[in-house]
PDB file of N, CA and C in Angstrom:
ATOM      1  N   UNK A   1      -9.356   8.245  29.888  1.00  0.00           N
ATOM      2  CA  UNK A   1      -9.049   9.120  28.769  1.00  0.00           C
ATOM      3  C   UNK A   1      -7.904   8.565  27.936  1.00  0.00           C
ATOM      4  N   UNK A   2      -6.752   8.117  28.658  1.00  0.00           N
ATOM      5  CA  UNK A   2      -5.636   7.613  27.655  1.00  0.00           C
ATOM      6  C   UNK A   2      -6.291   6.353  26.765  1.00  0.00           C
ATOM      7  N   UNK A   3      -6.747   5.379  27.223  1.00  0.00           N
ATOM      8  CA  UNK A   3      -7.849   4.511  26.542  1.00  0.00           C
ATOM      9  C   UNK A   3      -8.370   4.653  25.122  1.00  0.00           C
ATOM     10  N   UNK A   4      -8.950   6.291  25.250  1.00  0.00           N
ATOM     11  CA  UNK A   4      -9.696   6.958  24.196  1.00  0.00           C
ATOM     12  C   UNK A   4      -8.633   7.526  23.131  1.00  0.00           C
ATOM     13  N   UNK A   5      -7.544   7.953  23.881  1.00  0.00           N
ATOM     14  CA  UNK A   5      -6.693   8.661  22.490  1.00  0.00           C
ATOM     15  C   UNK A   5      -6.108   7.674  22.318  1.00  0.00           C
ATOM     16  N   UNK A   6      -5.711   6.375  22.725  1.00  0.00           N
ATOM     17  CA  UNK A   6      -4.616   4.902  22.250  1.00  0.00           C
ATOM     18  C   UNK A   6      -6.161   4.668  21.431  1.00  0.00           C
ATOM     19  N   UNK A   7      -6.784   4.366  21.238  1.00  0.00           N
ATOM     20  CA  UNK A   7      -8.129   4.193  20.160  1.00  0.00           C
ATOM     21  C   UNK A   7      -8.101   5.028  19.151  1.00  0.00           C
ATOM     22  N   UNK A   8      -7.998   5.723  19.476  1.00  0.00           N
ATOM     23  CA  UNK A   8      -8.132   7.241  18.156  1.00  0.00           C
ATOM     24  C   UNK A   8      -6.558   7.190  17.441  1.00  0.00           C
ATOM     25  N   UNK A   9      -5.152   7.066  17.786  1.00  0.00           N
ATOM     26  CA  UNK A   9      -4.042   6.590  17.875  1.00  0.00           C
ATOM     27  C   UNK A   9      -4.316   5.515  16.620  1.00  0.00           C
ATOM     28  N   UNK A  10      -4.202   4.138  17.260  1.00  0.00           N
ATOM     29  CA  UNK A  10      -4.900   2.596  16.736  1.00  0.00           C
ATOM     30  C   UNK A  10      -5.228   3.251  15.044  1.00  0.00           C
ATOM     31  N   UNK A  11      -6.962   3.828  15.264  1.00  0.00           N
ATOM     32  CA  UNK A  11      -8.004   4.590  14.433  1.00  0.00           C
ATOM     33  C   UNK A  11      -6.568   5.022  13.255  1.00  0.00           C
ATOM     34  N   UNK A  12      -5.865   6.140  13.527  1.00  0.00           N
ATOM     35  CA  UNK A  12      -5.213   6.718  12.573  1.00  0.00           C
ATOM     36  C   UNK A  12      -4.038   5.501  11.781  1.00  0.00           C
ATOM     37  N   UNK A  13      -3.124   5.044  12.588  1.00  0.00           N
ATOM     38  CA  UNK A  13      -2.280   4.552  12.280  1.00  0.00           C
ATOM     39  C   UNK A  13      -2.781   3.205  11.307  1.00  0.00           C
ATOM     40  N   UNK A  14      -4.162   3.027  11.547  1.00  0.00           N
ATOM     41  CA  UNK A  14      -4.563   2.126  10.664  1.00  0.00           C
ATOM     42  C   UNK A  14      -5.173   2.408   9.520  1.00  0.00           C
ATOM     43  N   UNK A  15      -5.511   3.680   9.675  1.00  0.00           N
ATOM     44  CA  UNK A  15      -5.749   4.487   8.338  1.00  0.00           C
ATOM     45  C   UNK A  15      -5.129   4.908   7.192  1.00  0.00           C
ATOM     46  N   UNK A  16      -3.647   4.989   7.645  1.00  0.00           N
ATOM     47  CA  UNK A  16      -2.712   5.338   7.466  1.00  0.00           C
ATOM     48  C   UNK A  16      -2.345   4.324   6.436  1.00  0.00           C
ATOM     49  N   UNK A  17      -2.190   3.007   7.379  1.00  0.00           N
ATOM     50  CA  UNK A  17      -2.066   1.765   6.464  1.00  0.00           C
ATOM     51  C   UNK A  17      -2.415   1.915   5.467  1.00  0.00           C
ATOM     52  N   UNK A  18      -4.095   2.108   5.805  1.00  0.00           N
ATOM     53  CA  UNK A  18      -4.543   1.347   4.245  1.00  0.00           C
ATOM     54  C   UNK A  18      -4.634   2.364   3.040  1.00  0.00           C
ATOM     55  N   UNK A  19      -4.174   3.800   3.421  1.00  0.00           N
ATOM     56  CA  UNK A  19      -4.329   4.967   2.277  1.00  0.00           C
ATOM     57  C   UNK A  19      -2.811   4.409   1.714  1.00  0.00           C
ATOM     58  N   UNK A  20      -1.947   4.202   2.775  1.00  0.00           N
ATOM     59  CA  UNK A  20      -0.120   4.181   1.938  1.00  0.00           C
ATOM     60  C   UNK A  20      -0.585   2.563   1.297  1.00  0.00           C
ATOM     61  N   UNK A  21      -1.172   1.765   1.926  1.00  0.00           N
ATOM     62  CA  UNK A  21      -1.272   0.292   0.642  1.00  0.00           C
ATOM     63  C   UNK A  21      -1.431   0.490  -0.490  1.00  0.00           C
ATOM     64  N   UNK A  22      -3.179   1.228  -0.264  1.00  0.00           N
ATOM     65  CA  UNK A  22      -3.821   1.598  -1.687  1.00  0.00           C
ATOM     66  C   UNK A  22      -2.294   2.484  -2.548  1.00  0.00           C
ATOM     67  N   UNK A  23      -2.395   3.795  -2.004  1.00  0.00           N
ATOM     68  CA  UNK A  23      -1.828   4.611  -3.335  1.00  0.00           C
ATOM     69  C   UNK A  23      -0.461   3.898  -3.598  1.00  0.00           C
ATOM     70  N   UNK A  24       0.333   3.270  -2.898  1.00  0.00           N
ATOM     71  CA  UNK A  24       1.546   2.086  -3.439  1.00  0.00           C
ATOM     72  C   UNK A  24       1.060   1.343  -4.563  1.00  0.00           C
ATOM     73  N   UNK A  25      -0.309   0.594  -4.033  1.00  0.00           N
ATOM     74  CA  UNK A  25      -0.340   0.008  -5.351  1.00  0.00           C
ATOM     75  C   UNK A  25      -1.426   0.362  -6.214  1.00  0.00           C
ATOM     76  N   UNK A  26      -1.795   1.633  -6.701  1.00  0.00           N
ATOM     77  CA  UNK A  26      -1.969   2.389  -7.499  1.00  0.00           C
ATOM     78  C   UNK A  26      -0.940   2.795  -8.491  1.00  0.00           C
ATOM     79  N   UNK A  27       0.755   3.434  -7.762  1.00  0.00           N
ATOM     80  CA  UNK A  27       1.475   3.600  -8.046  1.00  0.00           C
ATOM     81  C   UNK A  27       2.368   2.417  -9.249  1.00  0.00           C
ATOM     82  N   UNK A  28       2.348   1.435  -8.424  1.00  0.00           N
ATOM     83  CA  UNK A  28       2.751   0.186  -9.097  1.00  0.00           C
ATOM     84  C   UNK A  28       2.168   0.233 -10.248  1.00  0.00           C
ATOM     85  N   UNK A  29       0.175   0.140 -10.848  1.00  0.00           N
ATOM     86  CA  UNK A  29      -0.727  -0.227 -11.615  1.00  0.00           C
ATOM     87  C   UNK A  29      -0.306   0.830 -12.779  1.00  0.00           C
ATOM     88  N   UNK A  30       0.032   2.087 -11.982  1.00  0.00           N
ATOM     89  CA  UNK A  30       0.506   3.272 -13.248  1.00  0.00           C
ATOM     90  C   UNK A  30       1.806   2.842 -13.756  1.00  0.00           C
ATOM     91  N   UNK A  31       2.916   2.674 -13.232  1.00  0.00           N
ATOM     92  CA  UNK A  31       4.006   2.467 -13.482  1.00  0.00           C
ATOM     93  C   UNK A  31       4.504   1.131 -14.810  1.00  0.00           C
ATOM     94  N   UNK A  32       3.259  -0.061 -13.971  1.00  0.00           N
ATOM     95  CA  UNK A  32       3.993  -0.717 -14.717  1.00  0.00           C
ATOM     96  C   UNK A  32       3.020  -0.983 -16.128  1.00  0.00           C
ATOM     97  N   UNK A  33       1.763   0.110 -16.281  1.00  0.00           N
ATOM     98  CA  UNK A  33       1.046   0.461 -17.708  1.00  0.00           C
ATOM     99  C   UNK A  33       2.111   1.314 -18.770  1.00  0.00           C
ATOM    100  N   UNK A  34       3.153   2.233 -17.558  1.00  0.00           N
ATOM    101  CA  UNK A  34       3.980   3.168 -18.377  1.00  0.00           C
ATOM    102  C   UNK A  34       4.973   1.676 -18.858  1.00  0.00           C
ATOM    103  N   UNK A  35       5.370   1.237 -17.989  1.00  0.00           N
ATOM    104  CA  UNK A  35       6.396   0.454 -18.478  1.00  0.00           C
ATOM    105  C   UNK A  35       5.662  -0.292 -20.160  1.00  0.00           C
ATOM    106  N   UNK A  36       4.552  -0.427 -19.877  1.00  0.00           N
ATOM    107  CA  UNK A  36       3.831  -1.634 -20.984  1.00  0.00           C
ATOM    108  C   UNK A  36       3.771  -0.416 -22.511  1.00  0.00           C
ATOM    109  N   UNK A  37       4.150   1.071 -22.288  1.00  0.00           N
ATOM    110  CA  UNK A  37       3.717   1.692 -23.111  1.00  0.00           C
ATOM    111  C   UNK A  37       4.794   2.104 -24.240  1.00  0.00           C
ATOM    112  N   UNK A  38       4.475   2.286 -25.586  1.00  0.00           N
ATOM    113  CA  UNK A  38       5.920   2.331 -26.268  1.00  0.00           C
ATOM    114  C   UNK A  38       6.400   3.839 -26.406  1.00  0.00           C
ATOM    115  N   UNK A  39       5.588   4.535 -25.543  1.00  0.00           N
ATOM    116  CA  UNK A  39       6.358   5.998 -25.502  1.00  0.00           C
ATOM    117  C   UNK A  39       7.416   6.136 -24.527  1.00  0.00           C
ATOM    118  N   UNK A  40       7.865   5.410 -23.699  1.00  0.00           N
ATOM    119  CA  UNK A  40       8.545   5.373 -22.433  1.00  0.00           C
ATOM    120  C   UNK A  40       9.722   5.493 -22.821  1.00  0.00           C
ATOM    121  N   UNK A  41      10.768   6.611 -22.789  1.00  0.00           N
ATOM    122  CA  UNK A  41      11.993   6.519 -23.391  1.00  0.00           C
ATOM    123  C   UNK A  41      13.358   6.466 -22.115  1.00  0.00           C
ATOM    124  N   UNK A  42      12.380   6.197 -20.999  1.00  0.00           N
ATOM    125  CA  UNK A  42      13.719   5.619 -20.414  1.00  0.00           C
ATOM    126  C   UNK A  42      13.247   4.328 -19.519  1.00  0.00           C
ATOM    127  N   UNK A  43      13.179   3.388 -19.674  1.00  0.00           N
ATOM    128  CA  UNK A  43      12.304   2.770 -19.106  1.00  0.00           C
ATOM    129  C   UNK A  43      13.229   1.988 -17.813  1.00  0.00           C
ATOM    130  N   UNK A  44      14.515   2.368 -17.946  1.00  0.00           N
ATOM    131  CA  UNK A  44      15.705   1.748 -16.696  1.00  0.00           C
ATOM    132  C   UNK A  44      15.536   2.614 -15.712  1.00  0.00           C
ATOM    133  N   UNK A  45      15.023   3.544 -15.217  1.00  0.00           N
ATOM    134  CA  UNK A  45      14.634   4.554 -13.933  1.00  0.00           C
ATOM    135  C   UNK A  45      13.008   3.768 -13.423  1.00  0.00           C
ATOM    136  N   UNK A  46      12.276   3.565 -14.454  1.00  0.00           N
ATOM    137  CA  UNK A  46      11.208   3.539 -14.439  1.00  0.00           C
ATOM    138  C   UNK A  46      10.972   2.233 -13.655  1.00  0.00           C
ATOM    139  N   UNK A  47      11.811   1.179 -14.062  1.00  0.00           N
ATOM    140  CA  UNK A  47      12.241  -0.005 -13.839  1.00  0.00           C
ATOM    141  C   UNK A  47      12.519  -0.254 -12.061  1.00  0.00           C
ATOM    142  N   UNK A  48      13.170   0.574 -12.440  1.00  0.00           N
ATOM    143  CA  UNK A  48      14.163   0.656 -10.851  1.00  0.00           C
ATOM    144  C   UNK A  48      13.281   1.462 -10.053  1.00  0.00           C
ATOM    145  N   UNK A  49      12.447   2.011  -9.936  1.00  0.00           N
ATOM    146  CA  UNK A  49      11.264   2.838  -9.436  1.00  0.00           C
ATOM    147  C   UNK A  49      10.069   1.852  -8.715  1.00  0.00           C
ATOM    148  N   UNK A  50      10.330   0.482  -9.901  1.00  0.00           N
ATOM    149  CA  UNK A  50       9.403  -0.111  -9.713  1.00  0.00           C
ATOM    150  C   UNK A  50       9.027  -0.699  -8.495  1.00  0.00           C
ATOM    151  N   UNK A  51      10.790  -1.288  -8.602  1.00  0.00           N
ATOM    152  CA  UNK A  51      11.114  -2.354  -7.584  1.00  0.00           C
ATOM    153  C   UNK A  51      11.353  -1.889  -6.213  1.00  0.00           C
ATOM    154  N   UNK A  52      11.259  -0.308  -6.056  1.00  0.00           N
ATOM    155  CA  UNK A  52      11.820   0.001  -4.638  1.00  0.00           C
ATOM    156  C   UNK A  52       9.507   0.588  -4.564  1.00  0.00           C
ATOM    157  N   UNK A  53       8.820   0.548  -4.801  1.00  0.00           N
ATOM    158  CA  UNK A  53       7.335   0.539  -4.942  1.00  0.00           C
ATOM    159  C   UNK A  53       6.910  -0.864  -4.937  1.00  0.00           C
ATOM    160  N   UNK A  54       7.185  -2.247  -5.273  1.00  0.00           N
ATOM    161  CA  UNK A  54       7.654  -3.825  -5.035  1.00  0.00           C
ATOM    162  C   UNK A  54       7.493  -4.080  -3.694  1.00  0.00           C
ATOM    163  N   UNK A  55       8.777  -3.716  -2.816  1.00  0.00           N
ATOM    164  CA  UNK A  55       9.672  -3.393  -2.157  1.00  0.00           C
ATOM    165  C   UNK A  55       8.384  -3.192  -0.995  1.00  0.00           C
ATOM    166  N   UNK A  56       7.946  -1.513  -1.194  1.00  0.00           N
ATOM    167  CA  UNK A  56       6.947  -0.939   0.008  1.00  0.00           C
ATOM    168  C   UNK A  56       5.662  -1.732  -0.285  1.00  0.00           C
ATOM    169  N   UNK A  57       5.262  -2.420  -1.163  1.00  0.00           N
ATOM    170  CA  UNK A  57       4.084  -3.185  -1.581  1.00  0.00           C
ATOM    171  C   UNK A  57       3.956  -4.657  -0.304  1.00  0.00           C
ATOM    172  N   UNK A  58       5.172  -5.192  -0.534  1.00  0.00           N
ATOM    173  CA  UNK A  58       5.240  -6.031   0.539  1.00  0.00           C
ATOM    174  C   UNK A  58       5.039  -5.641   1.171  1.00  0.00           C
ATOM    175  N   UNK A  59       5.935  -4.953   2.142  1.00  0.00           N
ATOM    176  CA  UNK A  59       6.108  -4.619   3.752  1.00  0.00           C
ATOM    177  C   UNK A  59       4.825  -3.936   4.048  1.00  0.00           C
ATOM    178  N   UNK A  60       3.997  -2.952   3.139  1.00  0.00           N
ATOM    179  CA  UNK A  60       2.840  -2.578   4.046  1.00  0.00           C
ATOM    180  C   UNK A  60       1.985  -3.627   3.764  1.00  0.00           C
ATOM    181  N   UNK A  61       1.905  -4.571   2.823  1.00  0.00           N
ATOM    182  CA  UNK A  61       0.999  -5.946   2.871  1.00  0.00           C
ATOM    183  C   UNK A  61       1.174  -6.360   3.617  1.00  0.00           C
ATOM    184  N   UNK A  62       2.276  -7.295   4.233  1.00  0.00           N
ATOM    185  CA  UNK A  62       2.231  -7.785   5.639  1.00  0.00           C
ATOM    186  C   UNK A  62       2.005  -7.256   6.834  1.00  0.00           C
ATOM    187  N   UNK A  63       2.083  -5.927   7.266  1.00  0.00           N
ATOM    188  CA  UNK A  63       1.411  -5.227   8.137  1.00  0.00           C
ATOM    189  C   UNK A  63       0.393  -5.262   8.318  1.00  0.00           C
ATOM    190  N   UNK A  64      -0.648  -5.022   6.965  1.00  0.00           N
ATOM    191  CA  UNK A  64      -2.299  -4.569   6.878  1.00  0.00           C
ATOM    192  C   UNK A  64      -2.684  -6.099   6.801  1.00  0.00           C
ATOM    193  N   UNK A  65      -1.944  -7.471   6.957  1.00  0.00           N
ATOM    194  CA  UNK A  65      -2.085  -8.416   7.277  1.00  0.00           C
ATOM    195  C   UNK A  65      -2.283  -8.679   8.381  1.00  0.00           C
ATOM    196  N   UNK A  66      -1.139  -8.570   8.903  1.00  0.00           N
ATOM    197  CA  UNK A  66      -0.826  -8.941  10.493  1.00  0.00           C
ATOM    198  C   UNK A  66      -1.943  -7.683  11.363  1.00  0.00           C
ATOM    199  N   UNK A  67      -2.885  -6.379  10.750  1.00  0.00           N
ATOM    200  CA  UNK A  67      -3.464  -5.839  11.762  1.00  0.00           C
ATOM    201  C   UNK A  67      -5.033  -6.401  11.747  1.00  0.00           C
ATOM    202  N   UNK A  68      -5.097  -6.820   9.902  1.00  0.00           N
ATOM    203  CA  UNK A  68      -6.433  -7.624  10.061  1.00  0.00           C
ATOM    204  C   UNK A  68      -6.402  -8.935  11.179  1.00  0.00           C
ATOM    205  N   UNK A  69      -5.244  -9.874  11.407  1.00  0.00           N
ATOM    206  CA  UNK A  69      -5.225 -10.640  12.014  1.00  0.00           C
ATOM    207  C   UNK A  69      -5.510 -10.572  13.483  1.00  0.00           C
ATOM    208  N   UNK A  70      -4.978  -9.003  13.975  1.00  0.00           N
ATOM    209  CA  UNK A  70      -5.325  -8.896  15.724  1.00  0.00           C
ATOM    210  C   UNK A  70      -6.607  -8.570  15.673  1.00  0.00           C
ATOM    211  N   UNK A  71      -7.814  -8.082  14.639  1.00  0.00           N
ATOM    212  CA  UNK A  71      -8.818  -7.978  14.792  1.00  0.00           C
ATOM    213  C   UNK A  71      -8.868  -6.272  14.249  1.00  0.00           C
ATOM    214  N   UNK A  72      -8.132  -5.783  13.858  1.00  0.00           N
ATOM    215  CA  UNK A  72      -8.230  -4.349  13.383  1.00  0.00           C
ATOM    216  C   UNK A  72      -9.375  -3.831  12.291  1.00  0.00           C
ATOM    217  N   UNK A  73      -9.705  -2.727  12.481  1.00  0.00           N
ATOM    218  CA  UNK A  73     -11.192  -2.624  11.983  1.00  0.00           C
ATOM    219  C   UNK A  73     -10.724  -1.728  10.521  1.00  0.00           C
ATOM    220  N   UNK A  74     -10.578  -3.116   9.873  1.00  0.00           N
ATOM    221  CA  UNK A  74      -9.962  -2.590   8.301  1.00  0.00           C
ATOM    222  C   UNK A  74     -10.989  -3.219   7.394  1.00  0.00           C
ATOM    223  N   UNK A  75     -10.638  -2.814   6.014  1.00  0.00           N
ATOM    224  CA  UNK A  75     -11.356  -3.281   5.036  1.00  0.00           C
ATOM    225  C   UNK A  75     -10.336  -4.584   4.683  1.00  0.00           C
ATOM    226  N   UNK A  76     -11.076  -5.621   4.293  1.00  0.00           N
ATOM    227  CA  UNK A  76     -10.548  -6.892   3.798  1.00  0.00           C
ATOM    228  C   UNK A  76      -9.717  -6.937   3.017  1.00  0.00           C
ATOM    229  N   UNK A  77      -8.444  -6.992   2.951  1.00  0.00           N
ATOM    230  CA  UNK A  77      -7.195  -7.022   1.905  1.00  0.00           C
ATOM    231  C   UNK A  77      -7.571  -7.203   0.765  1.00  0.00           C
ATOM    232  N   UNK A  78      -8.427  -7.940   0.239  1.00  0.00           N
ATOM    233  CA  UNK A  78      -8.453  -8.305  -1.564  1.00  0.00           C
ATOM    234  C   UNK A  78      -9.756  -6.586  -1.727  1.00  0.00           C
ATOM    235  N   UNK A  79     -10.115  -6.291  -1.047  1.00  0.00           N
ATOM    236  CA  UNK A  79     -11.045  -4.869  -0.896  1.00  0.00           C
ATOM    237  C   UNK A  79     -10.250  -3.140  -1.469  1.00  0.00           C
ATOM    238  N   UNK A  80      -8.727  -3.430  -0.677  1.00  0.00           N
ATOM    239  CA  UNK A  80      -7.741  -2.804  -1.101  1.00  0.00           C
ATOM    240  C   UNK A  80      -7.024  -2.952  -2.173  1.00  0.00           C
ATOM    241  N   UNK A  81      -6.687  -4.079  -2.360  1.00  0.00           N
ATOM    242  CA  UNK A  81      -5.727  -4.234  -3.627  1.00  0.00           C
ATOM    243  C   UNK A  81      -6.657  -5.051  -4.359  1.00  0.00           C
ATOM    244  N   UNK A  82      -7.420  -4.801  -5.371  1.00  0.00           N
ATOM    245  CA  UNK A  82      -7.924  -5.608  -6.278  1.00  0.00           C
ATOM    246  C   UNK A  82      -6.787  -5.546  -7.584  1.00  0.00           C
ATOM    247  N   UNK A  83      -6.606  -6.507  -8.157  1.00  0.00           N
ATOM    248  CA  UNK A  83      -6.033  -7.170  -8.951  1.00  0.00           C
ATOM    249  C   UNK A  83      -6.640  -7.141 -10.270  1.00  0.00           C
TER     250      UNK A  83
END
């Protein structure tokens, strides 16, 4: 039984991953369209918003890296973040 919930465990925490990858860099794709836009009247918060969303972009990339690498049953990184 412990077997089954460290699987189901695994199951979530990797789910987890790839919903916080995606909407990070969703977040980023909005942010830095606002940044590109000429209504933006403060764009130094927006800025600085960016880079701490930068910031979590890495660190859960190399994770959802390193879990495709042990064999984790994810969708293919360029699948998540298309460009």
């Amino acid at each position: 039984m412990a077997d089954i919930d460290n699987d189901n465990d695994n199951d979530n925490d990797n789910d987890t991953l790839m919903v916080s990858l995606q909407a990070v860099f969703e977040s980023i794709n909005r942010f830095e369209a606002l940044l590109e836009s000429e209504t933006l009247s403060d764009p130094e918060n927006i800025t600085e918003l960016l880079m701490s969303y930068d910031e979590a972009f890495k660190v859960l990339s190399s994770v959802y890296k390193e879990q495709l690498a042990k064999g984790a049953d994810l969708p293919p990184y360029e699948a998540i973040v298309k460009r």
